[in-house]
Every structure is written in C-alpha cells, then in structure tokens.
C-alpha atoms as a PDB file:
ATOM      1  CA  UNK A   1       3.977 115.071  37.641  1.00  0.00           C
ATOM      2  CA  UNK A   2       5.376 118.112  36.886  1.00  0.00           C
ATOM      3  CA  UNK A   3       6.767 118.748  40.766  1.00  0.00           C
ATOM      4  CA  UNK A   4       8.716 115.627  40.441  1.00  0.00           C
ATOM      5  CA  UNK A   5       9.989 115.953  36.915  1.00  0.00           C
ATOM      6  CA  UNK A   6      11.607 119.613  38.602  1.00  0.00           C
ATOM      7  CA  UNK A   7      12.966 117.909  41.664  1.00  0.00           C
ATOM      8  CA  UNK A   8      14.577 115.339  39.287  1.00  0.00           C
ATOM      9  CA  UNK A   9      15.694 117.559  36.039  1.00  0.00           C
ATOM     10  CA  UNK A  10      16.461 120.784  37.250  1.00  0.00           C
ATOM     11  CA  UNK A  11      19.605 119.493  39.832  1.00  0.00           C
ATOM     12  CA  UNK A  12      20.138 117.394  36.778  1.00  0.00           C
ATOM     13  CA  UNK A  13      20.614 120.215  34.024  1.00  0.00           C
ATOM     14  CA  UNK A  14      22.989 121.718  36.392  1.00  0.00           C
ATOM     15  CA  UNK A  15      25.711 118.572  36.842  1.00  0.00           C
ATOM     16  CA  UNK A  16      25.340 117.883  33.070  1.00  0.00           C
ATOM     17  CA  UNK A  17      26.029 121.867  32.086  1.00  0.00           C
ATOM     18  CA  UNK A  18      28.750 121.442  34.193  1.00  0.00           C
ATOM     19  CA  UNK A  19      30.013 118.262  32.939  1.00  0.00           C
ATOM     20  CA  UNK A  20      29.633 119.306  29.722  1.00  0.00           C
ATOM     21  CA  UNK A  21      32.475 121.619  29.567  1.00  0.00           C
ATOM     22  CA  UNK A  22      35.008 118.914  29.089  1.00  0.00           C
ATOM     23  CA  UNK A  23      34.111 119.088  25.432  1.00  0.00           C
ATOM     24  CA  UNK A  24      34.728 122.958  25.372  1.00  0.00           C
ATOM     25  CA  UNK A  25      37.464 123.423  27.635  1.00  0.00           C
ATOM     26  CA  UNK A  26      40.895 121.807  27.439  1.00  0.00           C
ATOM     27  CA  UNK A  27      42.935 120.174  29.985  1.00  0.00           C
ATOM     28  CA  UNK A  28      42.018 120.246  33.604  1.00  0.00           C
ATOM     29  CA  UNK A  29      40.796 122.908  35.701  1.00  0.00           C
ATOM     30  CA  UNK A  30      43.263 126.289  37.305  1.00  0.00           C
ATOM     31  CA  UNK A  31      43.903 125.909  40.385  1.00  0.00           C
ATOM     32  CA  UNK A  32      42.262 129.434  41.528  1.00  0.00           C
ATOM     33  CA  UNK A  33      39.030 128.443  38.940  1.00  0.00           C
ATOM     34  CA  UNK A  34      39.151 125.397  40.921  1.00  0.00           C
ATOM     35  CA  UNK A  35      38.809 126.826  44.354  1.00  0.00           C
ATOM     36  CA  UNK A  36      36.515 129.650  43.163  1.00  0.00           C
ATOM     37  CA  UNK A  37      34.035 127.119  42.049  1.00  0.00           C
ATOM     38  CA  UNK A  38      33.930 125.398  45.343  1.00  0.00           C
ATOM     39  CA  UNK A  39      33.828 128.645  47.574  1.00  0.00           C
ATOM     40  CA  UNK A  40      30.997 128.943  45.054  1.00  0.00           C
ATOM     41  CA  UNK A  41      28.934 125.934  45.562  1.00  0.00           C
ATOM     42  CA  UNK A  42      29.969 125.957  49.441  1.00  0.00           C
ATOM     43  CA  UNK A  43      28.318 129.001  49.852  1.00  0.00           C
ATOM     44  CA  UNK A  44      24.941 127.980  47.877  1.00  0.00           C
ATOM     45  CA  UNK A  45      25.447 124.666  49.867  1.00  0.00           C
ATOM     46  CA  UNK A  46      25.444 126.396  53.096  1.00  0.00           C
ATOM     47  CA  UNK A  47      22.145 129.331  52.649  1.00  0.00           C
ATOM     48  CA  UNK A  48      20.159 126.404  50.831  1.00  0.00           C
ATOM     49  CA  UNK A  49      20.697 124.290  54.342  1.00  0.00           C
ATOM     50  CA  UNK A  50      19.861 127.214  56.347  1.00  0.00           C
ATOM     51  CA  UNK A  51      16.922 129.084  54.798  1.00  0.00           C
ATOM     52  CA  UNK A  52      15.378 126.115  52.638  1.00  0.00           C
ATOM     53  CA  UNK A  53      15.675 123.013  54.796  1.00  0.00           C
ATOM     54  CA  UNK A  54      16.427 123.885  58.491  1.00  0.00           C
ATOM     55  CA  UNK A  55      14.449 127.156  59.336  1.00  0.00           C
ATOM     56  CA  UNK A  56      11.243 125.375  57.733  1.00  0.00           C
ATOM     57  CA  UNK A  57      12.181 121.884  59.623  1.00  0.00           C
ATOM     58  CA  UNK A  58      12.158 124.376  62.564  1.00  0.00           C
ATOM     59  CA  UNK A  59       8.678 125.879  61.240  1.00  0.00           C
ATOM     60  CA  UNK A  60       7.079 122.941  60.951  1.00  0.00           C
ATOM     61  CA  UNK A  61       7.221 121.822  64.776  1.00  0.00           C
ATOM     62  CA  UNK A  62       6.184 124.987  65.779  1.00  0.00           C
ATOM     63  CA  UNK A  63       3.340 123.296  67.935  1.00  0.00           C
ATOM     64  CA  UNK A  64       5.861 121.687  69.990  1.00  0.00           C
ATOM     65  CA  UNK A  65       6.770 125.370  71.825  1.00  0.00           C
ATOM     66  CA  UNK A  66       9.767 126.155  73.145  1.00  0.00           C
ATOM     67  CA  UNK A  67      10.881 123.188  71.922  1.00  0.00           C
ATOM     68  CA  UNK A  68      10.423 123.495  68.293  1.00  0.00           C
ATOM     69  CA  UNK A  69      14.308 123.231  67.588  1.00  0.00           C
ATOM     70  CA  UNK A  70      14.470 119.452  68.956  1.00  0.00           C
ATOM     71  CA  UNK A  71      13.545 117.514  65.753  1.00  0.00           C
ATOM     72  CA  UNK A  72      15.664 119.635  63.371  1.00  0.00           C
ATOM     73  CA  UNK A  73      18.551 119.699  65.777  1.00  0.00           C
ATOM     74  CA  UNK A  74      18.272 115.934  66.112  1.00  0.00           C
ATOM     75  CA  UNK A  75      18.404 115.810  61.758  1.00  0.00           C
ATOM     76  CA  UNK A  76      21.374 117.867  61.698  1.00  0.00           C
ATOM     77  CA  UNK A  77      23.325 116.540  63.999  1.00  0.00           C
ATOM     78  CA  UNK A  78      21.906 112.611  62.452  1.00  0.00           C
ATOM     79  CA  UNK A  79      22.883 113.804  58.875  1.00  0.00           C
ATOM     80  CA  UNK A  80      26.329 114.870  60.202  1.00  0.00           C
ATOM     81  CA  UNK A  81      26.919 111.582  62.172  1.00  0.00           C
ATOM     82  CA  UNK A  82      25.411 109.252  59.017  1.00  0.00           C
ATOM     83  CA  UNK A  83      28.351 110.955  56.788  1.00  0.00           C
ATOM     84  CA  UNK A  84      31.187 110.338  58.848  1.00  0.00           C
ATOM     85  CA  UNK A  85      30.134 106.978  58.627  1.00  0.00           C
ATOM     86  CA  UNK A  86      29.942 106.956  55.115  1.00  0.00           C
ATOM     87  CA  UNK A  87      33.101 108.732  54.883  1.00  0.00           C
ATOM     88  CA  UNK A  88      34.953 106.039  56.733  1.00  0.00           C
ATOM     89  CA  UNK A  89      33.917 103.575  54.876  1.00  0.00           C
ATOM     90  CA  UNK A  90      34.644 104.821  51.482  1.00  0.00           C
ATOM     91  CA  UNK A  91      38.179 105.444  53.068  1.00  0.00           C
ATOM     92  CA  UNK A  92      38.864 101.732  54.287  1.00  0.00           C
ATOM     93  CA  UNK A  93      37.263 101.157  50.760  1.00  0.00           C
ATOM     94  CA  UNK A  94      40.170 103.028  48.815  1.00  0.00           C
ATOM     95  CA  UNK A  95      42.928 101.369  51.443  1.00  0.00           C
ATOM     96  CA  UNK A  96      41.708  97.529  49.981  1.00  0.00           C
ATOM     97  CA  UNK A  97      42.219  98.581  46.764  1.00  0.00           C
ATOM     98  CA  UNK A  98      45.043  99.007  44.141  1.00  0.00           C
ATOM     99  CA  UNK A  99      45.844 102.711  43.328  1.00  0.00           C
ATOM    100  CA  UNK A 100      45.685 102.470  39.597  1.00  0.00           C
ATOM    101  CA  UNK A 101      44.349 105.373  37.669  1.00  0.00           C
ATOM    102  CA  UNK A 102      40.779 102.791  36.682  1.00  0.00           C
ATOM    103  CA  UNK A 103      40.466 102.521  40.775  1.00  0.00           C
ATOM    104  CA  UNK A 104      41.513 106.123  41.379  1.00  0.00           C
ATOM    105  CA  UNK A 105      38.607 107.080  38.929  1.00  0.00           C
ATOM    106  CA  UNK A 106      35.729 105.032  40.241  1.00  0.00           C
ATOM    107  CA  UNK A 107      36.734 106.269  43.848  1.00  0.00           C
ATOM    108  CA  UNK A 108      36.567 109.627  42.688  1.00  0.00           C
ATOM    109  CA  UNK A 109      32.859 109.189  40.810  1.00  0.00           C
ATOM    110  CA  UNK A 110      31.324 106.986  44.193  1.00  0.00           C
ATOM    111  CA  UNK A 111      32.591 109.248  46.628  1.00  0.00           C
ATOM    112  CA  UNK A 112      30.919 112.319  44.761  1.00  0.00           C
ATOM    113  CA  UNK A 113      27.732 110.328  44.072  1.00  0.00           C
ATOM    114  CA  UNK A 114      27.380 109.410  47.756  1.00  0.00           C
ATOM    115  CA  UNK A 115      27.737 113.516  48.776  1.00  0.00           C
ATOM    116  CA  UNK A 116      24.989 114.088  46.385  1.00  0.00           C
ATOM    117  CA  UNK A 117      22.091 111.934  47.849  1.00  0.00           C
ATOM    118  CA  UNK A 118      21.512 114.637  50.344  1.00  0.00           C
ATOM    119  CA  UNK A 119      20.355 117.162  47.542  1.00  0.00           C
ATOM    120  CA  UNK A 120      18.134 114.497  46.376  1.00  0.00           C
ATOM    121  CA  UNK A 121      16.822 113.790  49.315  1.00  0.00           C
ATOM    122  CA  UNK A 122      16.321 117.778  50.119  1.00  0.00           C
ATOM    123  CA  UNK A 123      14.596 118.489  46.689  1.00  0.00           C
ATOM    124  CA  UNK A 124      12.480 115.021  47.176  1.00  0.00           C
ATOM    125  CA  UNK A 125      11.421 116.220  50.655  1.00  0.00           C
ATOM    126  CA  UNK A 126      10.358 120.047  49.886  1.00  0.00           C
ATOM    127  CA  UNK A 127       8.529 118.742  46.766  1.00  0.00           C
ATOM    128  CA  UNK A 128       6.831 116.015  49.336  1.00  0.00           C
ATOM    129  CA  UNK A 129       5.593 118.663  51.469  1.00  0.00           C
ATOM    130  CA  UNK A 130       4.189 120.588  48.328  1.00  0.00           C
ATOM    131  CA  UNK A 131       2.447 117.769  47.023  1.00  0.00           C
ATOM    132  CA  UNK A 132       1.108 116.832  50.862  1.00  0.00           C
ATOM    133  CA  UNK A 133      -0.405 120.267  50.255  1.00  0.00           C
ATOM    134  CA  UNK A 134       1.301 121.553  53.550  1.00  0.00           C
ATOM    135  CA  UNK A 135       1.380 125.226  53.799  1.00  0.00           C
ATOM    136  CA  UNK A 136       4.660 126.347  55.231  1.00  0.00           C
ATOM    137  CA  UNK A 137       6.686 124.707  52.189  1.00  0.00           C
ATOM    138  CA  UNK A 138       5.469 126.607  48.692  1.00  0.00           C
ATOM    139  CA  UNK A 139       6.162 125.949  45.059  1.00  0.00           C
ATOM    140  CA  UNK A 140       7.872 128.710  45.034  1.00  0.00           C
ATOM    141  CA  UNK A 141       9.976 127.949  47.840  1.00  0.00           C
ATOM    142  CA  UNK A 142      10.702 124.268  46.560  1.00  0.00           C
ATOM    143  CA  UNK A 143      11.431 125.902  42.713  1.00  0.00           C
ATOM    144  CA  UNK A 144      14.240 128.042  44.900  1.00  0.00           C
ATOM    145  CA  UNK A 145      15.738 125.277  46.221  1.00  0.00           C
ATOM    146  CA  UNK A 146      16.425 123.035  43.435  1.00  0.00           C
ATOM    147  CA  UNK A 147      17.484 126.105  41.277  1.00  0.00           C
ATOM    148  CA  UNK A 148      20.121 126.515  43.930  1.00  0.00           C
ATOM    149  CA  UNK A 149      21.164 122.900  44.259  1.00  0.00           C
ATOM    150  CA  UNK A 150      21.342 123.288  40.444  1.00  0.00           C
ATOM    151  CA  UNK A 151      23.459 126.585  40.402  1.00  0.00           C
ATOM    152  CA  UNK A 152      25.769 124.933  42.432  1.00  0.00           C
ATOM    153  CA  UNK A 153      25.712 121.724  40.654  1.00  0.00           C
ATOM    154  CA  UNK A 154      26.925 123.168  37.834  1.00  0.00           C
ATOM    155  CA  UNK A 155      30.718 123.673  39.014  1.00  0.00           C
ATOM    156  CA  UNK A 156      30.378 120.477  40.633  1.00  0.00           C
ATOM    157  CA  UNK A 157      30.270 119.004  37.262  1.00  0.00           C
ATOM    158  CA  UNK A 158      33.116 120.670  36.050  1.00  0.00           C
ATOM    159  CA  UNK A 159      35.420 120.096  38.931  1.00  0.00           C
ATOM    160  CA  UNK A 160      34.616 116.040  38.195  1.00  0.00           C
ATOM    161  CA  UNK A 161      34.769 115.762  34.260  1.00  0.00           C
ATOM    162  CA  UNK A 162      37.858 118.292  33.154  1.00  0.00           C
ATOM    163  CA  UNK A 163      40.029 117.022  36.138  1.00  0.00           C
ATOM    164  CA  UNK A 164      39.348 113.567  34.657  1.00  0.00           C
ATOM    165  CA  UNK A 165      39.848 115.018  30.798  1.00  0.00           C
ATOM    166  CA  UNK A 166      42.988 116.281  32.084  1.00  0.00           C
ATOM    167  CA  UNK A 167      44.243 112.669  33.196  1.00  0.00           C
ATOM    168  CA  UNK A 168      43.798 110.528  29.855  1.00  0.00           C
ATOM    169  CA  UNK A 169      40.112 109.428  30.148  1.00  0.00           C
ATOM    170  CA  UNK A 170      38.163 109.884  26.889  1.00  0.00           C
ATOM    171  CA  UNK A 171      35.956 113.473  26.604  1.00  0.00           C
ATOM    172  CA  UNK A 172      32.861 111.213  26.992  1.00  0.00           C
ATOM    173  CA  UNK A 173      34.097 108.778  29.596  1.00  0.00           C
ATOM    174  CA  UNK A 174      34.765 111.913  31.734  1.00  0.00           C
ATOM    175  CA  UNK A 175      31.195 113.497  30.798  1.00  0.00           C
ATOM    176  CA  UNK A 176      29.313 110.161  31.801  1.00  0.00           C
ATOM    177  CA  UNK A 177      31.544 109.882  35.187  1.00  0.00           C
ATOM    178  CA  UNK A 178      30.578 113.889  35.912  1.00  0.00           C
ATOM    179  CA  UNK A 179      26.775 113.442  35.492  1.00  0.00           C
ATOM    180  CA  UNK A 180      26.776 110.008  37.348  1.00  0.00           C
ATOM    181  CA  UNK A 181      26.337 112.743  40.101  1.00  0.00           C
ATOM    182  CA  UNK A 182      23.381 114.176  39.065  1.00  0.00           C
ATOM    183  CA  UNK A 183      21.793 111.174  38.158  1.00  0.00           C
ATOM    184  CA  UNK A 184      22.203 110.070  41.845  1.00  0.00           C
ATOM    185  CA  UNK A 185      20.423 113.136  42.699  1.00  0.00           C
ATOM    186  CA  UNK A 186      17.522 112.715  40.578  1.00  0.00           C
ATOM    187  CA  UNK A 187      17.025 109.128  41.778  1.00  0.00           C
ATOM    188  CA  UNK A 188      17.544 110.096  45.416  1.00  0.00           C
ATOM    189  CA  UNK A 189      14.692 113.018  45.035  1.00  0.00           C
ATOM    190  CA  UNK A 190      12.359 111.022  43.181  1.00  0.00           C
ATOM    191  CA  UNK A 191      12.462 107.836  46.114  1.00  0.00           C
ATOM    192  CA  UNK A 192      11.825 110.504  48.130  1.00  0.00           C
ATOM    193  CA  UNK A 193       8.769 111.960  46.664  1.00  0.00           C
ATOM    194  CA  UNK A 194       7.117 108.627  46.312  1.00  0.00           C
ATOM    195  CA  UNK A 195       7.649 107.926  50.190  1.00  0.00           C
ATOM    196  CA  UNK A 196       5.544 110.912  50.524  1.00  0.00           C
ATOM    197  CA  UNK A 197       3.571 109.291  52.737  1.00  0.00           C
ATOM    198  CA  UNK A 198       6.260 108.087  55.146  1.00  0.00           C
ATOM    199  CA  UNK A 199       7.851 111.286  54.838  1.00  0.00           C
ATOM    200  CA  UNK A 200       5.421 114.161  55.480  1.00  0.00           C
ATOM    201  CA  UNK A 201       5.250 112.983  58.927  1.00  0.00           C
ATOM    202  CA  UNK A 202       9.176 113.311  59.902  1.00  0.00           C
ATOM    203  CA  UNK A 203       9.418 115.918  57.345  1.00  0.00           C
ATOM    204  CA  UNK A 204      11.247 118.688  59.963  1.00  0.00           C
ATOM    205  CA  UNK A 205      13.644 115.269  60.650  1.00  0.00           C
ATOM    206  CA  UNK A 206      14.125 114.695  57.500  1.00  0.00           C
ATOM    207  CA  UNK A 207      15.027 118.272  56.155  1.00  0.00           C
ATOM    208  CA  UNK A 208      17.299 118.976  58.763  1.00  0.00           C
ATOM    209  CA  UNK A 209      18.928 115.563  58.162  1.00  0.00           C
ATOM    210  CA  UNK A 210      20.038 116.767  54.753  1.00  0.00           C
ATOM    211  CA  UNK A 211      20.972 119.624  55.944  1.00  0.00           C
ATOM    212  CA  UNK A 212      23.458 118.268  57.948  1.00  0.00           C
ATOM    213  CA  UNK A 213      24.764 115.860  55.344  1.00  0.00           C
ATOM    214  CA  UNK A 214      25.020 119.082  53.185  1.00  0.00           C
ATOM    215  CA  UNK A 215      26.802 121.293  55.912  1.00  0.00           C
ATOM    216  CA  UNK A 216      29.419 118.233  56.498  1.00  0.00           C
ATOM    217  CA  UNK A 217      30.484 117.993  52.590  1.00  0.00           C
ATOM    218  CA  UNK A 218      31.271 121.854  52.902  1.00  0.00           C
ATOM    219  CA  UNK A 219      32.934 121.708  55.986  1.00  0.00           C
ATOM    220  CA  UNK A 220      34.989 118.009  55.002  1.00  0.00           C
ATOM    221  CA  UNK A 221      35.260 118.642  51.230  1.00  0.00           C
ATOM    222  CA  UNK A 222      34.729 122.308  50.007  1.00  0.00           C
ATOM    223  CA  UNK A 223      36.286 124.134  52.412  1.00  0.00           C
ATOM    224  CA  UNK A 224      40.003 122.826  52.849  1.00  0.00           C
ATOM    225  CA  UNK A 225      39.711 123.051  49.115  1.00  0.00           C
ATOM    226  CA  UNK A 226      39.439 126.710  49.028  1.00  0.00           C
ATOM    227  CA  UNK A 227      40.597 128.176  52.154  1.00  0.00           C
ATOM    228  CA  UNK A 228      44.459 127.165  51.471  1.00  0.00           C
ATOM    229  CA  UNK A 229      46.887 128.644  49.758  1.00  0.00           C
ATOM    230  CA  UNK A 230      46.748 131.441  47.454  1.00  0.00           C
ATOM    231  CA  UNK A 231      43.143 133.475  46.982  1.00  0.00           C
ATOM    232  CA  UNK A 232      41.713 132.633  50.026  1.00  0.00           C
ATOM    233  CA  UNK A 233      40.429 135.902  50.470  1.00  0.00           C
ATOM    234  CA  UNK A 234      39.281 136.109  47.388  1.00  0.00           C
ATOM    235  CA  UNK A 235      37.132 132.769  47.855  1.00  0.00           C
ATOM    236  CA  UNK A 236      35.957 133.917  51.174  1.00  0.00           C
ATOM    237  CA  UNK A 237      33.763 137.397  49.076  1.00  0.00           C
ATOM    238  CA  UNK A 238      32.944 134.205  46.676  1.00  0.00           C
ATOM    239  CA  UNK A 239      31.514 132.195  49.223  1.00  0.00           C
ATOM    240  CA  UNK A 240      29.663 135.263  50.262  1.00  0.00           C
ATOM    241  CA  UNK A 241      28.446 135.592  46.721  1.00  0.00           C
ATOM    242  CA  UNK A 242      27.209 132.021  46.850  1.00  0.00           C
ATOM    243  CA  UNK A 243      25.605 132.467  50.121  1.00  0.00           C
ATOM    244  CA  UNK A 244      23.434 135.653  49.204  1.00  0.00           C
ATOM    245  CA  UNK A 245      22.873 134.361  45.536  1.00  0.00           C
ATOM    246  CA  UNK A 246      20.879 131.188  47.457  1.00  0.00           C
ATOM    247  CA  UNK A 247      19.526 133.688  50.080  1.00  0.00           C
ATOM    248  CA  UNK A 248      18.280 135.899  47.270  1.00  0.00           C
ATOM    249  CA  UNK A 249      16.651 133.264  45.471  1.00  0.00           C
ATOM    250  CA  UNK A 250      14.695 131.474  48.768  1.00  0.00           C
ATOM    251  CA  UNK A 251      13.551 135.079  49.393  1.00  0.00           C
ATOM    252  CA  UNK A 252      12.324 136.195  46.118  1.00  0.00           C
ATOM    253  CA  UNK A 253      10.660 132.694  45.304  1.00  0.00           C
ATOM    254  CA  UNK A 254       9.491 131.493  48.764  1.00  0.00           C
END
C-alpha cells in the first residue's frame, strides 16, 4: 500500500505546490521565469526517460543478447507515434470549436492532462516491477523517479494556474484546472499498478513506451518554448541543471 500511495501522491504534491502559487504570486508568469521553468522540467523530463525507464527497459531483456535493445526501441518509438496521434486529434478538436476564453481554458487543461498520463504510467510501471519483486527495478530506484516527475511537476503547475490567474479566472478555478494534471497522473499510475499482472511481462515495452511519450512532450512542447528568443543560453545550462539534478537523484537512490 504504501508503494502505490508514493506513485500516486508524490507526482501529486508536486503539480499542487506548483499550482498553488496562484494564491501567492500575482498576475501571470515572466516570460524568462516562464522558459526557465520549462528548460527545467525538460531536462528532468529527458534524464528520468533515459536512466529510469529506458536503460532498465533495456536491462530487463538482457536474455535476449545482442538484441536486448528491440523491445525498448519498439516502446519508444510506439510512445512517440501514440502522441502524434493524440496530438492531432486534440488539434482538429480545438479547430470544431469556438475560441472563447471558457473553450480556450478547457483546451489548455485536456491537452496538459493528456501529456501527463505518461508519468503515470512510468511511476505505475517501476512501482509494478517493485511490487513483482523483480530485481533490476529497486525502491530506491522507483522513489527517484517519482521524486523527479514531482520536481518537475512542480513548475508544470505553475506554468498552468498563474497564466490562467493572469486571464480573469478565479484564484481557485485556476488552482483546480493546474492540479487536474496531477490528478491524471495519480490515476494513470495507480491503473497501472493494479495491471501488475499484465504489465510485468511487457514491462521493458512498457517503460520505454513512456519514455517516448515523455521525450515527444519535450521535444513538441518544452523545447520551442525555451529555445526562442531571449535567454536561450541561459535555458540551455538550465536544462543541464535539470538533466543532472534527475541523473543525480537515479544515481544516489537506485
């Protein structure tokens, strides 16, 4: 009980930290905050899909030889495929619809929502493995992942609710829309851990399948939003930061 209650809540506490700072903080978000924060989060983002998901999808199907790469190369490049699917359809979604500031919102709140079942699914699929009792994936390890995902959530949170603040919805309409997020997350890693049986089996699949739904929100989302314009460079040594803080962490707890 305790594994899934850290899969669920830790991700969780994150988005709704985040969120929370429409009640402290005024107006929407500076521009150069605003791209800090996502260099930020891309960089967690991108170690977290690298050291905690893909290298032990690759692990896992170590009996398979020379060939070990095959089922976490087919995730990746499934996860990757899945979202530009999804991504096209929330598009033709916003072209049927008015573009009032109610529709603009709710756009806004699903598209984010739908980027964040792959961290669900991640956390739900390391804590699988732990309760399984398989050997490659630790406590430890899982702990570092969902602290991470968590990390990261928290600017996530913040780039949702005081963007939202800053356009006339209520201080607690804009916190609800901000954790919506997170509560997507928890759901999507606790579905998870109760297909534990389903998913131990495809488990280096499955990991590298959120991987690659991970790596294609930084590439489609993050990135353009902090590698334009002004402070680029400065974003880049963020994104750095990001990367080693999730390294560090998946080191020192794995």
């Amino acid at each position: 009980m305790s594994e899934i209650l850290q899969a669920a809540l830790i991700p969780f506490i994150g988005t709704a930290a985040g969120s929370a700072c429409v009640f402290f903080m005024g107006g929407g978000l500076n521009e150069t905050v605003r791209k800090v924060l996502s260099a930020f989060a891309a960089g967690i983002m991108t170690a977290a899909s690298v050291w905690s998901l893909i290298i032990p999808a690759i692990d896992r199907s170590a009996g398979m030889g020379k060939l070990a790469f095959m089922p976490a190369a087919a995730g990746f490049i499934t996860g990757i495929g899945i979202f530009i699917i999804i991504d096209r359809i929330i598009v033709r979604i916003k072209q049927s619809k008015t573009t009032g500031a109610e529709e603009k919102t709710s756009m806004l709140v699903l598209a984010v929502v739908i980027h964040n079942i792959p961290e669900g699914m991640a956390a739900g699929a390391v804590y699988a493995a732990v309760l399984a009792g398989t050997e490659d994936i630790t406590l430890s390890a899982a702990l570092a992942l969902v602290t991470g995902i968590s990390i990261q959530n928290f600017p996530e949170g913040a780039i949702i609710s005081l963007p939202l603040r800053s356009k006339g919805e209520k201080k607690s309409r804009a916190f609800l829309c901000g954790i919506l997020s997170g509560v997507a997350e928890s759901i999507g890693a606790v579905v998870t851990i109760a297909a534990a049986g389903l998913v131990v089996p495809v488990l280096p699949f499955l990991l590298s399948f959120a991987a690659g739904a991970m790596i294609y929100v930084v590439i489609k989302e993050l990135v353009p939003e902090f590698s334009e314009g002004k402070g680029h460079d400065l974003c880049m040594l963020v994104f750095a930061v990001g990367f080693a803080v999730m390294m560090a962490l998946d080191t020192a707890l794995g």
